[in-house]
C-alpha atoms as a PDB file:
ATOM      1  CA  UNK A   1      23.082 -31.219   6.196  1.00  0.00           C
ATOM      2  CA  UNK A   2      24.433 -32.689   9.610  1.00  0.00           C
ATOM      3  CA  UNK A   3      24.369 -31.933  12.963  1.00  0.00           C
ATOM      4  CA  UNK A   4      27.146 -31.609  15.816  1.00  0.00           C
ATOM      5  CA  UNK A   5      27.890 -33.572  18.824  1.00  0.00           C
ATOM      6  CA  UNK A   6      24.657 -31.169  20.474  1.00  0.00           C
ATOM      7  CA  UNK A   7      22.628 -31.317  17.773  1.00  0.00           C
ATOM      8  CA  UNK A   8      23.607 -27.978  15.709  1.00  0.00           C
ATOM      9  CA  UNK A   9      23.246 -27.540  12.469  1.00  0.00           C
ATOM     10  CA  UNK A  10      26.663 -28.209  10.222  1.00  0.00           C
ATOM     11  CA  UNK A  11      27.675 -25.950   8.938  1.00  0.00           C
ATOM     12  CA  UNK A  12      27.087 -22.634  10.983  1.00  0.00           C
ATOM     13  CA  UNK A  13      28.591 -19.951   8.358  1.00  0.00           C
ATOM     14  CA  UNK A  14      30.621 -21.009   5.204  1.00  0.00           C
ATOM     15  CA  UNK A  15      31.835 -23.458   6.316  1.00  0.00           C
ATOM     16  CA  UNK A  16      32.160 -26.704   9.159  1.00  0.00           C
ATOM     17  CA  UNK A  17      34.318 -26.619  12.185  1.00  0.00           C
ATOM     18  CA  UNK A  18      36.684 -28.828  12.846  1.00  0.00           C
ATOM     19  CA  UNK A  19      35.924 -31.478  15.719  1.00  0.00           C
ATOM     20  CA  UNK A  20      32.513 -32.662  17.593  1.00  0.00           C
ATOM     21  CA  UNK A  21      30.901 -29.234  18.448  1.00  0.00           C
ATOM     22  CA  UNK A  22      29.808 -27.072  15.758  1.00  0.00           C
ATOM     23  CA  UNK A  23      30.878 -23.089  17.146  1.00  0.00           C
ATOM     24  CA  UNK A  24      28.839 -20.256  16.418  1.00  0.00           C
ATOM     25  CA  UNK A  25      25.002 -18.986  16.456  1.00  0.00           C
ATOM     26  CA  UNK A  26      22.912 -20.900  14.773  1.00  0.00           C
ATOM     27  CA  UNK A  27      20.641 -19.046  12.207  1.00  0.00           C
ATOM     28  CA  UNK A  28      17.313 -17.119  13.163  1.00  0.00           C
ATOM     29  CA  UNK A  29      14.426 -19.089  13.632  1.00  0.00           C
ATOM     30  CA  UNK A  30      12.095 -19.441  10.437  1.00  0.00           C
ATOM     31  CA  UNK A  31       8.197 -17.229  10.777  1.00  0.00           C
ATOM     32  CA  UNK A  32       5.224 -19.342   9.773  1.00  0.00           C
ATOM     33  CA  UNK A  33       2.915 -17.214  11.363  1.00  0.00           C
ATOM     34  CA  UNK A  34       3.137 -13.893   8.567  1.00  0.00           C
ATOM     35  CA  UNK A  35       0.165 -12.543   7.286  1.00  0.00           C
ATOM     36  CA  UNK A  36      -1.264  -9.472   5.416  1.00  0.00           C
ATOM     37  CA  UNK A  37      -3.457  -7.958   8.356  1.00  0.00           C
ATOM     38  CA  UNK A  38      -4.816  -4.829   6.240  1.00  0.00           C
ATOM     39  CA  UNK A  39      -4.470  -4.365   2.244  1.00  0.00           C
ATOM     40  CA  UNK A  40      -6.535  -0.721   0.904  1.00  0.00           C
ATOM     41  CA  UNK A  41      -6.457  -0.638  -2.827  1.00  0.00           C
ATOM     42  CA  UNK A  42      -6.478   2.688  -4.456  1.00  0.00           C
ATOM     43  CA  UNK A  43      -6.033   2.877  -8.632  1.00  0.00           C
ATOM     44  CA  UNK A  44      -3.116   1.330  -9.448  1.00  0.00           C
ATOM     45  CA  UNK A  45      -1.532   0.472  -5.936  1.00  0.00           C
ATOM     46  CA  UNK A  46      -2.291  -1.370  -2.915  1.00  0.00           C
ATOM     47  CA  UNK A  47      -1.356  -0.207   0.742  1.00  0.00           C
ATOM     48  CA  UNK A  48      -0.163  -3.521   2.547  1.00  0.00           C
ATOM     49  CA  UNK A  49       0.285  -4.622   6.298  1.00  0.00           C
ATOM     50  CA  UNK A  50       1.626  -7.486   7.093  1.00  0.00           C
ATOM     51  CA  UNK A  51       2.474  -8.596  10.673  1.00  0.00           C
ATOM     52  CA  UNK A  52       4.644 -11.741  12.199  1.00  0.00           C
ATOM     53  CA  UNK A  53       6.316 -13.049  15.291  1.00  0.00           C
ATOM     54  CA  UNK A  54       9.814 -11.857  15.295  1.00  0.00           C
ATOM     55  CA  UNK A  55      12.238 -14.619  14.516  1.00  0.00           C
ATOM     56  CA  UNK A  56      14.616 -15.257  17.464  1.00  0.00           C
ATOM     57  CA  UNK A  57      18.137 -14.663  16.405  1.00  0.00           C
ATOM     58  CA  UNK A  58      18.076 -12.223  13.666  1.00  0.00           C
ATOM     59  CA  UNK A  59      19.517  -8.656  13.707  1.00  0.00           C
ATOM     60  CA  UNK A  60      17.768  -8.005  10.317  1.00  0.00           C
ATOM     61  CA  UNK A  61      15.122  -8.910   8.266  1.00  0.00           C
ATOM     62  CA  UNK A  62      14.265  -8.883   4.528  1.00  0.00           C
ATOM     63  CA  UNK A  63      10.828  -8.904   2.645  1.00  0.00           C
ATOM     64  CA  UNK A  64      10.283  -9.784  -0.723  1.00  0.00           C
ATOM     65  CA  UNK A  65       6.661  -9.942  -2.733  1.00  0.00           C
ATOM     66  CA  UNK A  66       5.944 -11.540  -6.102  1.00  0.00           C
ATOM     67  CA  UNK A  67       2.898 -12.500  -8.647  1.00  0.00           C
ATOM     68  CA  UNK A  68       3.779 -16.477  -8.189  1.00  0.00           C
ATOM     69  CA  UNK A  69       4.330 -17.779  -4.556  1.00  0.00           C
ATOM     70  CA  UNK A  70       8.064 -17.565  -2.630  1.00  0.00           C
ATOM     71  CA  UNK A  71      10.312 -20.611  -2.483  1.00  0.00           C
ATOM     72  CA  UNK A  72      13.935 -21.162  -1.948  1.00  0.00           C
ATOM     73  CA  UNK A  73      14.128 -21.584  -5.688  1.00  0.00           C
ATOM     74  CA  UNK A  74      12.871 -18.499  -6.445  1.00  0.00           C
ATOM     75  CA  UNK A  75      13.367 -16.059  -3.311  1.00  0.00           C
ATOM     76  CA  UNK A  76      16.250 -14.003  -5.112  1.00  0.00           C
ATOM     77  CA  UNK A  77      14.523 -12.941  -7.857  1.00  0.00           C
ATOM     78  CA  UNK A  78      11.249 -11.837  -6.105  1.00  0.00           C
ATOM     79  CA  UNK A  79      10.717  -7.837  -5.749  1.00  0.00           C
ATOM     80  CA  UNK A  80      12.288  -6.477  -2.406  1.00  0.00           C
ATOM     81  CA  UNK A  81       9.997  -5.269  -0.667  1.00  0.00           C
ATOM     82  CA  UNK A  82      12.876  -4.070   2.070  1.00  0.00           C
ATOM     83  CA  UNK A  83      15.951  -5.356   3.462  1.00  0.00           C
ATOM     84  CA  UNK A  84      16.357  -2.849   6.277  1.00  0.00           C
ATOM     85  CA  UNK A  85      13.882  -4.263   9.091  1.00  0.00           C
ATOM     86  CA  UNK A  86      15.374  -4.572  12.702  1.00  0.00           C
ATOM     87  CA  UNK A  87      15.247  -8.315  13.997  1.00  0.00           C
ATOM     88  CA  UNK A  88      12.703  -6.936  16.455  1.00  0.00           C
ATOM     89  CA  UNK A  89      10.591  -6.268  14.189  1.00  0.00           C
ATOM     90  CA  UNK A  90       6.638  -7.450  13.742  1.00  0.00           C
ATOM     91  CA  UNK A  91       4.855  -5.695  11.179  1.00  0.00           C
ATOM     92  CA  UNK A  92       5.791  -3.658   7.927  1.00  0.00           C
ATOM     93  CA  UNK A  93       3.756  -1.228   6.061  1.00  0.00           C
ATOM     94  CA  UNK A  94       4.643  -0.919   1.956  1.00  0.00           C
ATOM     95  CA  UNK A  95       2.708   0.930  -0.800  1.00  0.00           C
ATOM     96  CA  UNK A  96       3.116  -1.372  -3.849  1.00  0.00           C
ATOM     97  CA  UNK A  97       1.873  -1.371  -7.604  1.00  0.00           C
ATOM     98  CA  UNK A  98      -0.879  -3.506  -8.217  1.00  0.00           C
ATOM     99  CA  UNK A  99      -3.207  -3.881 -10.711  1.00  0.00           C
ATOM    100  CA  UNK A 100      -4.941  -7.112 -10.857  1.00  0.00           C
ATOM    101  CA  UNK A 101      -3.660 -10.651  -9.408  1.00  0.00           C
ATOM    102  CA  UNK A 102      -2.250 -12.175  -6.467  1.00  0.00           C
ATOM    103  CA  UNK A 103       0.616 -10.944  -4.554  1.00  0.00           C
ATOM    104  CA  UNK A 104       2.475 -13.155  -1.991  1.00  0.00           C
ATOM    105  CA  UNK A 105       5.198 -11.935   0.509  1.00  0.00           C
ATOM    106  CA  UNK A 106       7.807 -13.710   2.011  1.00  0.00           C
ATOM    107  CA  UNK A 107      10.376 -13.047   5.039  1.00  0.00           C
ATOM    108  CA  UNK A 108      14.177 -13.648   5.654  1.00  0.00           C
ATOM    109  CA  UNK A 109      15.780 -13.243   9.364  1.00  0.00           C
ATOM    110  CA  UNK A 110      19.721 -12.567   9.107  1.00  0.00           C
ATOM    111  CA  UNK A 111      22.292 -12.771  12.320  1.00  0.00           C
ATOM    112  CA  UNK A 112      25.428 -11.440  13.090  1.00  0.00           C
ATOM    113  CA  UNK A 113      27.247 -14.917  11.891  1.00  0.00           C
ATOM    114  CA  UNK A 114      26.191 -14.093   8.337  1.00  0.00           C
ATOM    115  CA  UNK A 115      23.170 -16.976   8.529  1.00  0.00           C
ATOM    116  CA  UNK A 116      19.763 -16.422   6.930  1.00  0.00           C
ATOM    117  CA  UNK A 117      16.856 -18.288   8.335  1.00  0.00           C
ATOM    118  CA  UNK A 118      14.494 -20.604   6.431  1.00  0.00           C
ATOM    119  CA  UNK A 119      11.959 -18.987   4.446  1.00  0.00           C
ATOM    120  CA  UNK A 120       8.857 -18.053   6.330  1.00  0.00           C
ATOM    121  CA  UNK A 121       5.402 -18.766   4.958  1.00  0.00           C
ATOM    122  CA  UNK A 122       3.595 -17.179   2.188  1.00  0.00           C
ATOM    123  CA  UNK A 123       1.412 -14.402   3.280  1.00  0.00           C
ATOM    124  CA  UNK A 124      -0.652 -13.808   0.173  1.00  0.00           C
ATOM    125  CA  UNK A 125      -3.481 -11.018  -0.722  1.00  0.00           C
ATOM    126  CA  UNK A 126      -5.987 -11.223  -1.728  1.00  0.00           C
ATOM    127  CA  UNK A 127      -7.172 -14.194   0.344  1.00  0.00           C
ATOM    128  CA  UNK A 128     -10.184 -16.194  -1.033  1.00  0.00           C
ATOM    129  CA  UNK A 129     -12.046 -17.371   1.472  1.00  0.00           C
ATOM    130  CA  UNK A 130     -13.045 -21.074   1.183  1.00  0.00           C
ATOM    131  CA  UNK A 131     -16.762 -22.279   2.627  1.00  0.00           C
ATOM    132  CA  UNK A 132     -17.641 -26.113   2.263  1.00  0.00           C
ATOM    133  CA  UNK A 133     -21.265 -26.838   2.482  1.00  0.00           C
ATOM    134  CA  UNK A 134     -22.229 -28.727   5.918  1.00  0.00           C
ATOM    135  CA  UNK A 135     -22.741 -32.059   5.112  1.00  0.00           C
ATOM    136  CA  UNK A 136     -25.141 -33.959   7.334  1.00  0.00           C
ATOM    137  CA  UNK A 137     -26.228 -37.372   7.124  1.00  0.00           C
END
């Protein structure tokens, strides 16, 4: 990828503009900051929050979930969790099968120019959580 005469990203859309100055809104900004802020298991399903900072930019956003973690590579063929979240929005609520494993979740903006952000962080559940011993010397 390039950039314009103001530092844009080239292309915005399908395609580059002609001349110095790239027109149009750049995409929504990527999340790094989503997490699963409440998971409740019950036989056979887990209840899921997870919560974000909206991305700036984005009239929509999409959530997908899979068994292996999210990347570009793989994004399209992870479960859709939904694809119907305002751009304002900060937290989503989902009742999903689960059995055993680890689930990760991943997040899309969209804007009106037809540009999706960069792929957020993985949010994953459950979360191990790591203690090292203290070392002293």
């Amino acid at each position: 990828m390039s950039v314009d005469i103001d530092g844009d990203m080239r292309p915005i859309g399908s395609a580059s503009d002609v001349g110095a100055d790239e027109y149009g809104d750049p995409p929504p900004t990527a999340v790094m900051d989503l997490w699963v802020t409440e998971a409740i298991t019950t036989t056979g399903s887990v209840s899921i929050t997870l919560s974000w900072s909206p991305p700036t930019g984005a009239i929509s956003q999409t959530i997908r979930y899979s068994s292996e973690p999210i990347s570009e590579g793989n994004w399209e063929s992870a479960f859709l969790l939904t694809d119907e979240l305002c751009g304002c929005a900060n937290s989503y609520q989902a009742l999903i099968p689960y059995v055993e494993g680890t689930l990760y979740f991943a997040q899309k903006g969209f804007n009106l120019e037809g540009g999706w952000s960069a792929l957020s962080n993985n949010a994953f559940w459950p979360h191990q959580d790591i203690s090292l011993p203290l070392l002293s010397r």
